[in-house]
C-alpha atoms as a PDB file:
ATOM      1  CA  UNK A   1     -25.490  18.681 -32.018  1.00  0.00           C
ATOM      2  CA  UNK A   2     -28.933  18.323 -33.325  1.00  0.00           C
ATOM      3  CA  UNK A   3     -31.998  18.319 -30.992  1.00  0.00           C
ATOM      4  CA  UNK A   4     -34.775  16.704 -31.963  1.00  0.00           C
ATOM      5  CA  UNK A   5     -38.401  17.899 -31.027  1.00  0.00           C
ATOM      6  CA  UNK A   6     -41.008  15.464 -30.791  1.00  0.00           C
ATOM      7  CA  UNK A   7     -44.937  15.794 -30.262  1.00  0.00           C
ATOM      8  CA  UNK A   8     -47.705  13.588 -30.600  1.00  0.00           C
ATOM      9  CA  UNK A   9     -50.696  15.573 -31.639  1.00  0.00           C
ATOM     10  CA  UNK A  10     -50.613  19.155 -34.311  1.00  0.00           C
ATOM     11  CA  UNK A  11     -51.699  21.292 -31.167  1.00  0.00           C
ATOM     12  CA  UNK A  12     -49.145  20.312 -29.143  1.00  0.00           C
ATOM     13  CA  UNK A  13     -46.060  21.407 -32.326  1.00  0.00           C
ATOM     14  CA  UNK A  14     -47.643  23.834 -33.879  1.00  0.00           C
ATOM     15  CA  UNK A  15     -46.552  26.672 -31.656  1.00  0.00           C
ATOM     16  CA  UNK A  16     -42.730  25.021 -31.738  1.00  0.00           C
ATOM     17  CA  UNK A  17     -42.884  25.405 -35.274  1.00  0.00           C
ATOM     18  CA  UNK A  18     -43.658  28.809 -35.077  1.00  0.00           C
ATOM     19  CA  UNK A  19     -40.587  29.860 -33.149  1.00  0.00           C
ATOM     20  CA  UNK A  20     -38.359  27.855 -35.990  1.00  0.00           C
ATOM     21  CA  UNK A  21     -37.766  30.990 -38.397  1.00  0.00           C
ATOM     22  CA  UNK A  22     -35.817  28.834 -41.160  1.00  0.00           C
ATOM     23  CA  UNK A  23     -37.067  25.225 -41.222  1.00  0.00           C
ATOM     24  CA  UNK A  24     -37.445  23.677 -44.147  1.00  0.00           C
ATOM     25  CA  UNK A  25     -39.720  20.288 -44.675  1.00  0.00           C
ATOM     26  CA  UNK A  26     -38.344  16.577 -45.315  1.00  0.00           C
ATOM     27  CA  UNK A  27     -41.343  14.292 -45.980  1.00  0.00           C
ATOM     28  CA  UNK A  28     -39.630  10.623 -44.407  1.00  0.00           C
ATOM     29  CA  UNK A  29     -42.010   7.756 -43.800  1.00  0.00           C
ATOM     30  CA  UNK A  30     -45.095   9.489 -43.904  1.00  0.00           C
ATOM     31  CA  UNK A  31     -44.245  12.129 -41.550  1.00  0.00           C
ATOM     32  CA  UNK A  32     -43.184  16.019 -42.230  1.00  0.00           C
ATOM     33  CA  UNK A  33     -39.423  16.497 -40.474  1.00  0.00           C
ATOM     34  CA  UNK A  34     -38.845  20.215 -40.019  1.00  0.00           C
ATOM     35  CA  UNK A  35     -35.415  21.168 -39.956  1.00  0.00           C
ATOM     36  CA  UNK A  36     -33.846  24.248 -38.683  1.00  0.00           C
ATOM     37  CA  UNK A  37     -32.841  26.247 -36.066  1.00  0.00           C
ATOM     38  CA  UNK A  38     -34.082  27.421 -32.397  1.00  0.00           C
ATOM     39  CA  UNK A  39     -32.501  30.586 -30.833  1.00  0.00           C
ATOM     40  CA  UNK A  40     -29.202  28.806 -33.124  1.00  0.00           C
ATOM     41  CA  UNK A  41     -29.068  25.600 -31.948  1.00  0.00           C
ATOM     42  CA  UNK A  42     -29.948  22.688 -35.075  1.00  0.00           C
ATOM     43  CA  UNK A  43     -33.510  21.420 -34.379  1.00  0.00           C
ATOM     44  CA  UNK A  44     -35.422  18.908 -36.075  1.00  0.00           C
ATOM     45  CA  UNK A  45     -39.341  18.859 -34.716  1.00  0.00           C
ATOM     46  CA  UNK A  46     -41.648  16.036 -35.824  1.00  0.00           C
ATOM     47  CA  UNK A  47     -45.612  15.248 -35.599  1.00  0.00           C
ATOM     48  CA  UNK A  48     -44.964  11.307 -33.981  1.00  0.00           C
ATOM     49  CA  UNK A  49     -48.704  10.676 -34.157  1.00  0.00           C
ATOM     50  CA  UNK A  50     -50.207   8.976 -31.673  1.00  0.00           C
ATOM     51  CA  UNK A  51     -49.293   5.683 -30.053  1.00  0.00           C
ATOM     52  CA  UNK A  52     -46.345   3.277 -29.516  1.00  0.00           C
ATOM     53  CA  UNK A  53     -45.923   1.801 -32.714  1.00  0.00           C
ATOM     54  CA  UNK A  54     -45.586   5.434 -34.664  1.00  0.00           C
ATOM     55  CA  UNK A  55     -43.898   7.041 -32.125  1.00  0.00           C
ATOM     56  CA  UNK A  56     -40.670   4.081 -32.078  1.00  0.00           C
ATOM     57  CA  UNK A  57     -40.824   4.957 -36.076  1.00  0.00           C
ATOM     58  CA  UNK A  58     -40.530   7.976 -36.008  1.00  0.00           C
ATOM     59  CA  UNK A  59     -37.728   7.940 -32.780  1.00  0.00           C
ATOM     60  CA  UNK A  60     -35.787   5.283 -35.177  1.00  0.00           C
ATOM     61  CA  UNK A  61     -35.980   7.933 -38.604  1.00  0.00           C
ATOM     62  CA  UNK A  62     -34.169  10.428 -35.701  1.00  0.00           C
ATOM     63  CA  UNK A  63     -31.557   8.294 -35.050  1.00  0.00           C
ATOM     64  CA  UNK A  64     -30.999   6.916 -38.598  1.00  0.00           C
ATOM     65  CA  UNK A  65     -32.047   9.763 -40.768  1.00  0.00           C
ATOM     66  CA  UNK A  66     -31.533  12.622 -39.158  1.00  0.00           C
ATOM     67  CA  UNK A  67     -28.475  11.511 -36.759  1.00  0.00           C
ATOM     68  CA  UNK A  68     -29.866  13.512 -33.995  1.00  0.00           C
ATOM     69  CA  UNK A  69     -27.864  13.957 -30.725  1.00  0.00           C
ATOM     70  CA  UNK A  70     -30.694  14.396 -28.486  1.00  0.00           C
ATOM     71  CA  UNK A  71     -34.450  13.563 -28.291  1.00  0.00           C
ATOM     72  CA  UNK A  72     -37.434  15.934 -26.240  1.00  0.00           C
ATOM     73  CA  UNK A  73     -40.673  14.847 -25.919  1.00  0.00           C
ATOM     74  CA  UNK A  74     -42.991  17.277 -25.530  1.00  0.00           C
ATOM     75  CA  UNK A  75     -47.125  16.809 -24.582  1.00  0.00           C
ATOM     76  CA  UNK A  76     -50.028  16.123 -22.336  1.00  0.00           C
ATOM     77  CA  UNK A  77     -51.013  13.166 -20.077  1.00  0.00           C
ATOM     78  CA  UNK A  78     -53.727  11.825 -18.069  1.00  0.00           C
ATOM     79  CA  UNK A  79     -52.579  12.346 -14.270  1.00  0.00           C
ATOM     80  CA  UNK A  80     -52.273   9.267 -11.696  1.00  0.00           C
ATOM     81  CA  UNK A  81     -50.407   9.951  -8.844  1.00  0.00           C
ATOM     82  CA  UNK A  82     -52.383  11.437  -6.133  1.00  0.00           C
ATOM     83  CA  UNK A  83     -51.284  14.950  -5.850  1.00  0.00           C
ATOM     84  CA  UNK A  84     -50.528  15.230  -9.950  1.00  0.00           C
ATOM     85  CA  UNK A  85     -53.494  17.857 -10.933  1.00  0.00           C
ATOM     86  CA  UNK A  86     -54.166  19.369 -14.463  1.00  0.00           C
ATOM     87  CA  UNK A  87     -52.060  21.918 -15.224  1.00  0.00           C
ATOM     88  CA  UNK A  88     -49.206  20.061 -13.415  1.00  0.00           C
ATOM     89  CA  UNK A  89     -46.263  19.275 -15.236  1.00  0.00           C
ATOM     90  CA  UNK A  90     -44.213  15.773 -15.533  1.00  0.00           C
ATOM     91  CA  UNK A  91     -40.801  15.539 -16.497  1.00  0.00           C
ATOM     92  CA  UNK A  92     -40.362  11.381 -16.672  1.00  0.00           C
ATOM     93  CA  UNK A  93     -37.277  10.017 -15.432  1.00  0.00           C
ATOM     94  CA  UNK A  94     -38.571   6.472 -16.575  1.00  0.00           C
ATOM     95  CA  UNK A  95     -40.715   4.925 -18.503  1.00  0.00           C
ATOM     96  CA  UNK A  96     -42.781   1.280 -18.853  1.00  0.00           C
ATOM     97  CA  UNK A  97     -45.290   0.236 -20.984  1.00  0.00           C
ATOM     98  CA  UNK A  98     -48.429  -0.216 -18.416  1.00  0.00           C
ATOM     99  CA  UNK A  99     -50.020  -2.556 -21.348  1.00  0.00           C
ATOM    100  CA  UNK A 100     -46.938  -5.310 -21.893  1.00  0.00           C
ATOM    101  CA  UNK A 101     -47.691  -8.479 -20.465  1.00  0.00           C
ATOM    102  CA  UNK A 102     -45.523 -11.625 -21.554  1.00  0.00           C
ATOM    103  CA  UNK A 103     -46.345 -13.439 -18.589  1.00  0.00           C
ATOM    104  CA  UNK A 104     -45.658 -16.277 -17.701  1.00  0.00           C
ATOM    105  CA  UNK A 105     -42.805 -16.736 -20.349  1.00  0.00           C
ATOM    106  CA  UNK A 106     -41.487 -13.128 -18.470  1.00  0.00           C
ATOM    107  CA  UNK A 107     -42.258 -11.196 -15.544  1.00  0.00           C
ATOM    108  CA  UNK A 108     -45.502  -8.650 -16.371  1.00  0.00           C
ATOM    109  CA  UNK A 109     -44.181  -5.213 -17.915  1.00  0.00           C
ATOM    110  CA  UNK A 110     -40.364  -6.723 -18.630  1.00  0.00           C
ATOM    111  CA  UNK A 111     -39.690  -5.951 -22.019  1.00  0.00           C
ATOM    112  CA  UNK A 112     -38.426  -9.504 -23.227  1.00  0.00           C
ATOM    113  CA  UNK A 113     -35.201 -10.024 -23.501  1.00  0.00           C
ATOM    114  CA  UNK A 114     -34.406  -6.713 -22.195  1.00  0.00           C
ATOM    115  CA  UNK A 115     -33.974  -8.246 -18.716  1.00  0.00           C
ATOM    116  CA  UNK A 116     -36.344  -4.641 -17.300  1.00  0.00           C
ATOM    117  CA  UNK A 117     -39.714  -3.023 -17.836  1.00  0.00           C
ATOM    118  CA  UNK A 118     -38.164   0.387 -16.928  1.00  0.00           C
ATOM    119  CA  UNK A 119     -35.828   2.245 -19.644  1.00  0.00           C
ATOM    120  CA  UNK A 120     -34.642   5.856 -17.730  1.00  0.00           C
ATOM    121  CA  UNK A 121     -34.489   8.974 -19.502  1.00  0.00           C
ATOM    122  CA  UNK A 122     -30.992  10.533 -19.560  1.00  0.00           C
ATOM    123  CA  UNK A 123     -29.887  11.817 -16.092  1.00  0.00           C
ATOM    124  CA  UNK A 124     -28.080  15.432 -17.324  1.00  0.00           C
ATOM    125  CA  UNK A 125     -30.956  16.060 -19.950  1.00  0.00           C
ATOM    126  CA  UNK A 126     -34.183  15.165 -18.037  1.00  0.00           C
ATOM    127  CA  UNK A 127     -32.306  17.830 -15.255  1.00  0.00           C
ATOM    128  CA  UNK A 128     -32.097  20.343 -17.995  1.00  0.00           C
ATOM    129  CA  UNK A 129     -35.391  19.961 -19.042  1.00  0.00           C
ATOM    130  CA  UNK A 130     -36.846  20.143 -15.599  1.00  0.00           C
ATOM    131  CA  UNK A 131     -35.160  23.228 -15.292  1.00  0.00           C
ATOM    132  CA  UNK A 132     -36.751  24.398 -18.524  1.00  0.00           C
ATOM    133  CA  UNK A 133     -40.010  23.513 -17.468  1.00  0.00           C
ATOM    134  CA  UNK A 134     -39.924  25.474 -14.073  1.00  0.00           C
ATOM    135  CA  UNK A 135     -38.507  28.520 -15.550  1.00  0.00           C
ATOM    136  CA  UNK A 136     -40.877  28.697 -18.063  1.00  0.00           C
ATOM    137  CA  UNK A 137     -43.876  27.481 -16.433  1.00  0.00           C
ATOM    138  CA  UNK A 138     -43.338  28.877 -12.635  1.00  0.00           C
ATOM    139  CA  UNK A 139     -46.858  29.024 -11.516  1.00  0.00           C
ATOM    140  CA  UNK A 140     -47.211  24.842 -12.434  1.00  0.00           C
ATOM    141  CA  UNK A 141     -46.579  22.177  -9.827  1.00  0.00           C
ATOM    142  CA  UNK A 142     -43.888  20.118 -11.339  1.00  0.00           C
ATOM    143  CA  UNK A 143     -43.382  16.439 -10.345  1.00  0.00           C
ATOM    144  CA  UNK A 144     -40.951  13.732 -11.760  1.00  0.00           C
ATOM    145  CA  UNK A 145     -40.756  10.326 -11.753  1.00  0.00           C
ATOM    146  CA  UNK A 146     -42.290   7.219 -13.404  1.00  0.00           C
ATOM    147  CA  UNK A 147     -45.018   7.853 -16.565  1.00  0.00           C
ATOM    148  CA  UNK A 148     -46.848   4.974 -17.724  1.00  0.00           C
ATOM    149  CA  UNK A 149     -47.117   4.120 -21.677  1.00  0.00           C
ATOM    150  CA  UNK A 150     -49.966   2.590 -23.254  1.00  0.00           C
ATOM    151  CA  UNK A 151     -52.251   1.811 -26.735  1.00  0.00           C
ATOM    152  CA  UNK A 152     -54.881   3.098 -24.844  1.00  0.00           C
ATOM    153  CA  UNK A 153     -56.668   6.397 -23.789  1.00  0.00           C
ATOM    154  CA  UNK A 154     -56.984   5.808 -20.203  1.00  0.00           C
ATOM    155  CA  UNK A 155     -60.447   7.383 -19.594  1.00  0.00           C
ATOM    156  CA  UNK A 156     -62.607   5.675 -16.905  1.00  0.00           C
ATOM    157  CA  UNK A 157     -62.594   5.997 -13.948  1.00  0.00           C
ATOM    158  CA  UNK A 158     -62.335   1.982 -12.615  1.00  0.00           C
ATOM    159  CA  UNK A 159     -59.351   1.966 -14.989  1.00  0.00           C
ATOM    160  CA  UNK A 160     -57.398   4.769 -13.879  1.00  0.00           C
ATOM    161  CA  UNK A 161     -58.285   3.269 -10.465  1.00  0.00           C
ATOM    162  CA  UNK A 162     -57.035  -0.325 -11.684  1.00  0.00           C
ATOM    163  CA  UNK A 163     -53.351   1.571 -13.163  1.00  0.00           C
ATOM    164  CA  UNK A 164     -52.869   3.100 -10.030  1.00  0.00           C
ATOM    165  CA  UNK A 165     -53.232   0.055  -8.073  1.00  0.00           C
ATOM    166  CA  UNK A 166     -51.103  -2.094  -9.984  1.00  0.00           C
ATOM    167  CA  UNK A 167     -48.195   0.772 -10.595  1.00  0.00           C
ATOM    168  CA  UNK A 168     -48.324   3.512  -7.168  1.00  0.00           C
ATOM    169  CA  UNK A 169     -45.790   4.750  -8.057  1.00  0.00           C
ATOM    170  CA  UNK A 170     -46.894   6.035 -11.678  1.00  0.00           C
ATOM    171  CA  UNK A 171     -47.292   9.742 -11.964  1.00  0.00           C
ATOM    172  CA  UNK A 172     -48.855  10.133 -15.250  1.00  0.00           C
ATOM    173  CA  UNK A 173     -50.083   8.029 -18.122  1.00  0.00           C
ATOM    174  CA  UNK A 174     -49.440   8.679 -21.889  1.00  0.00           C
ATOM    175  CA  UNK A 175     -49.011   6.661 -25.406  1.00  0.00           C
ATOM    176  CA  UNK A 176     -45.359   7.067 -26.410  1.00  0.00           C
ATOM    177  CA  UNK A 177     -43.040   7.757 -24.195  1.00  0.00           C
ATOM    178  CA  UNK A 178     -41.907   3.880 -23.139  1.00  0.00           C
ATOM    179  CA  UNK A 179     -41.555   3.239 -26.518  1.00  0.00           C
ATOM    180  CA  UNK A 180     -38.886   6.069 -27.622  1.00  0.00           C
ATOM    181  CA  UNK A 181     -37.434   5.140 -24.461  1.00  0.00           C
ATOM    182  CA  UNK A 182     -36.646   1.987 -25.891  1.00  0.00           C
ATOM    183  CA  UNK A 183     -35.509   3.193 -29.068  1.00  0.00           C
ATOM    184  CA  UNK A 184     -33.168   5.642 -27.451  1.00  0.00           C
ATOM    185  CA  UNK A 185     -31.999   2.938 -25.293  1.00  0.00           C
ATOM    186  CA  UNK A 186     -30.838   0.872 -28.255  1.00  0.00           C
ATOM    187  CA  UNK A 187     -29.410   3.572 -30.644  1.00  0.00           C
ATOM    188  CA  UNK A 188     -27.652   5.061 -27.188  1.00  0.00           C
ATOM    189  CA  UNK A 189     -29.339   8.536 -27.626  1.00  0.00           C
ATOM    190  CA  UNK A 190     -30.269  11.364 -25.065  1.00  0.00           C
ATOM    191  CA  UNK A 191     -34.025  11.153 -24.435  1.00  0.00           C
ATOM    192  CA  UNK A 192     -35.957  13.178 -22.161  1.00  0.00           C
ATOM    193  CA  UNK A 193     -39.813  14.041 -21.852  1.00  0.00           C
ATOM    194  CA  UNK A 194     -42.280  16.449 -20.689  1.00  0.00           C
ATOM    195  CA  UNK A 195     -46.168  16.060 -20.362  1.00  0.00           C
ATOM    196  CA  UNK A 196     -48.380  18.722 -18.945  1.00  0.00           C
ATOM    197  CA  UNK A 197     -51.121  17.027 -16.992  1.00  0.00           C
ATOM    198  CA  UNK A 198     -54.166  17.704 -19.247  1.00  0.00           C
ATOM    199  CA  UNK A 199     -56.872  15.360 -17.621  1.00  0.00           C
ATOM    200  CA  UNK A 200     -57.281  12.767 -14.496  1.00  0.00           C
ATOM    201  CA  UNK A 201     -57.382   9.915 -16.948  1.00  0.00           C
ATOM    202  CA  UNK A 202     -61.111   9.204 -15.686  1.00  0.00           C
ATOM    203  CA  UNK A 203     -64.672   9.589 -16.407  1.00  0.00           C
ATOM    204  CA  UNK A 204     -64.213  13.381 -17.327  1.00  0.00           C
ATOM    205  CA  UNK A 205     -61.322  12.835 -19.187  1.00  0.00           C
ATOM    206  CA  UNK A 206     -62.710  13.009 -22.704  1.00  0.00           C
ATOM    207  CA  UNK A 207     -64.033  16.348 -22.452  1.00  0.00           C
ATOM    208  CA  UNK A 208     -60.924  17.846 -19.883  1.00  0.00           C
ATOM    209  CA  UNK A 209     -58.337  16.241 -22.401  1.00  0.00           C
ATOM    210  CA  UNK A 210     -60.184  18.130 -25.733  1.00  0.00           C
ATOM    211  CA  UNK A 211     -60.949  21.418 -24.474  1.00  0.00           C
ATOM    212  CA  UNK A 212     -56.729  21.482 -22.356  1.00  0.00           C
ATOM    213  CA  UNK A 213     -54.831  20.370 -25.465  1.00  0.00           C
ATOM    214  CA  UNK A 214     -57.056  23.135 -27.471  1.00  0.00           C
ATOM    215  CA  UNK A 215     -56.447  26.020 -25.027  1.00  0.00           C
ATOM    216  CA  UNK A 216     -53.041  25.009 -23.243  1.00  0.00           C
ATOM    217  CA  UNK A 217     -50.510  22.215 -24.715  1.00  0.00           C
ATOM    218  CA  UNK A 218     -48.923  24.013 -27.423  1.00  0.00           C
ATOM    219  CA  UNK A 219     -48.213  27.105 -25.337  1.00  0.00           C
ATOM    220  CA  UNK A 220     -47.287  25.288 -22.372  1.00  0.00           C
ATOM    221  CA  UNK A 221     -44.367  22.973 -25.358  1.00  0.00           C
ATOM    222  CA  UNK A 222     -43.344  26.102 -26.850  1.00  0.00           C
ATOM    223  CA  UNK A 223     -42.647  27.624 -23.845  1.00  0.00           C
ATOM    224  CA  UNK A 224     -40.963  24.613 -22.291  1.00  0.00           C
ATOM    225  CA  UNK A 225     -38.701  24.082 -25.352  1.00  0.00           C
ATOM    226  CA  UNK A 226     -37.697  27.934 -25.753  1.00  0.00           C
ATOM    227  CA  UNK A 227     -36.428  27.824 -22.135  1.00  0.00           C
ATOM    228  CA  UNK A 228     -34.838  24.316 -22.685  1.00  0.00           C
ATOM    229  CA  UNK A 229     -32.897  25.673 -26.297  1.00  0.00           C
ATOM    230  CA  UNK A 230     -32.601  29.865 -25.292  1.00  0.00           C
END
């Protein structure tokens, strides 16, 4: 079975990469698709770019390029929930897109026609990762639960405020997970996620978000990813 590894910014692959000793490039839609192998299991690790739109591209090229068994999501995101700090981590067990609003043709955040806003990660996978994530990363608080998906960097403070009032129960906030959620949902693959809390998704989030996913995200992936593949 082939896992694929998926990150939304260079600094949070790069160090991924450099664990892969035999991947070999496949330029599909724009993107570089690196695949290879990770302590011998078959790994394919992509850049997604940022956002909802690239990152459901770039989950649908897994699933009908690549014929991947499993999808990881690997990253940083703005922290909501009241005791989520940076450095935390987040594994998701569900995703919605905080920014979907059909109203009043649908309820606010249901996908349409999907009869939910909410597409869960896969139960057995999301537990694996977890498990990952604590063993590599012992000294992090880890949390899991609902993350939020958005075209938007969340980074005042009135609308962090404004995200937590209309979802409580929203740990985290990012740009892609919801949407390879969906994707995964329809091609009926595996798909789990991990975000290391890099910011409060407020007023000091610009500078907090630049200097963590410099210093920290791509150790904090690599590590996460070893422990979920060793």
């Amino acid at each position: 079975m082939r896992t694929a590894i998926v990150s939304a910014m260079h600094e949070e692959l790069a160090a991924v990469l450099a664990l892969m000793p035999d991947e070999s490039r496949q330029p599909v839609a724009g993107r570089e698709f690196w695949v290879g192998h990770l302590h011998g299991r078959e790994v394919v690790a992509v850049l997604s770019r940022i956002g909802k739109v690239a990152a459901a591209t770039t989950a649908t090229v897994l699933a009908e390029r690549f014929n991947v068994g499993e999808v990881v999501f690997t990253g940083v995101a703005g922290g909501l929930g009241a005791g989520v700090q940076v450095g935390d981590v987040v594994v998701a067990d569900r995703f919605l897109q905080h920014d979907l609003d059909a109203s009043p043709i649908f309820p606010r955040y249901e996908v349409p026609l999907y009869g939910t806003g909410e597409f869960r990660t896969d139960a057995a996978l999301t537990t694996r990762l977890a498990a990952a994530a604590a063993r590599a990363l012992p000294a992090a608080r880890l949390h899991r639960g609902l993350v939020v998906s958005g075209d938007r960097f969340v980074s005042t403070t009135p609308e962090c405020r404004a995200l937590q009032a209309a979802l409580p129960q929203a740990l985290a906030v990012e740009m892609e997970g919801a949407a390879v959620a969906q994707v995964c949902h329809d091609y009926g693959i595996p798909f789990a996620a991990v975000r290391t809390i890099s910011d409060r998704a407020d007023d000091a989030a610009p500078g907090d978000f630049a200097r963590f996913v410099r210093e920290v995200a791509s150790r904090h992936s690599a590590a996460i990813v070893e422990a979920l593949l060793a």
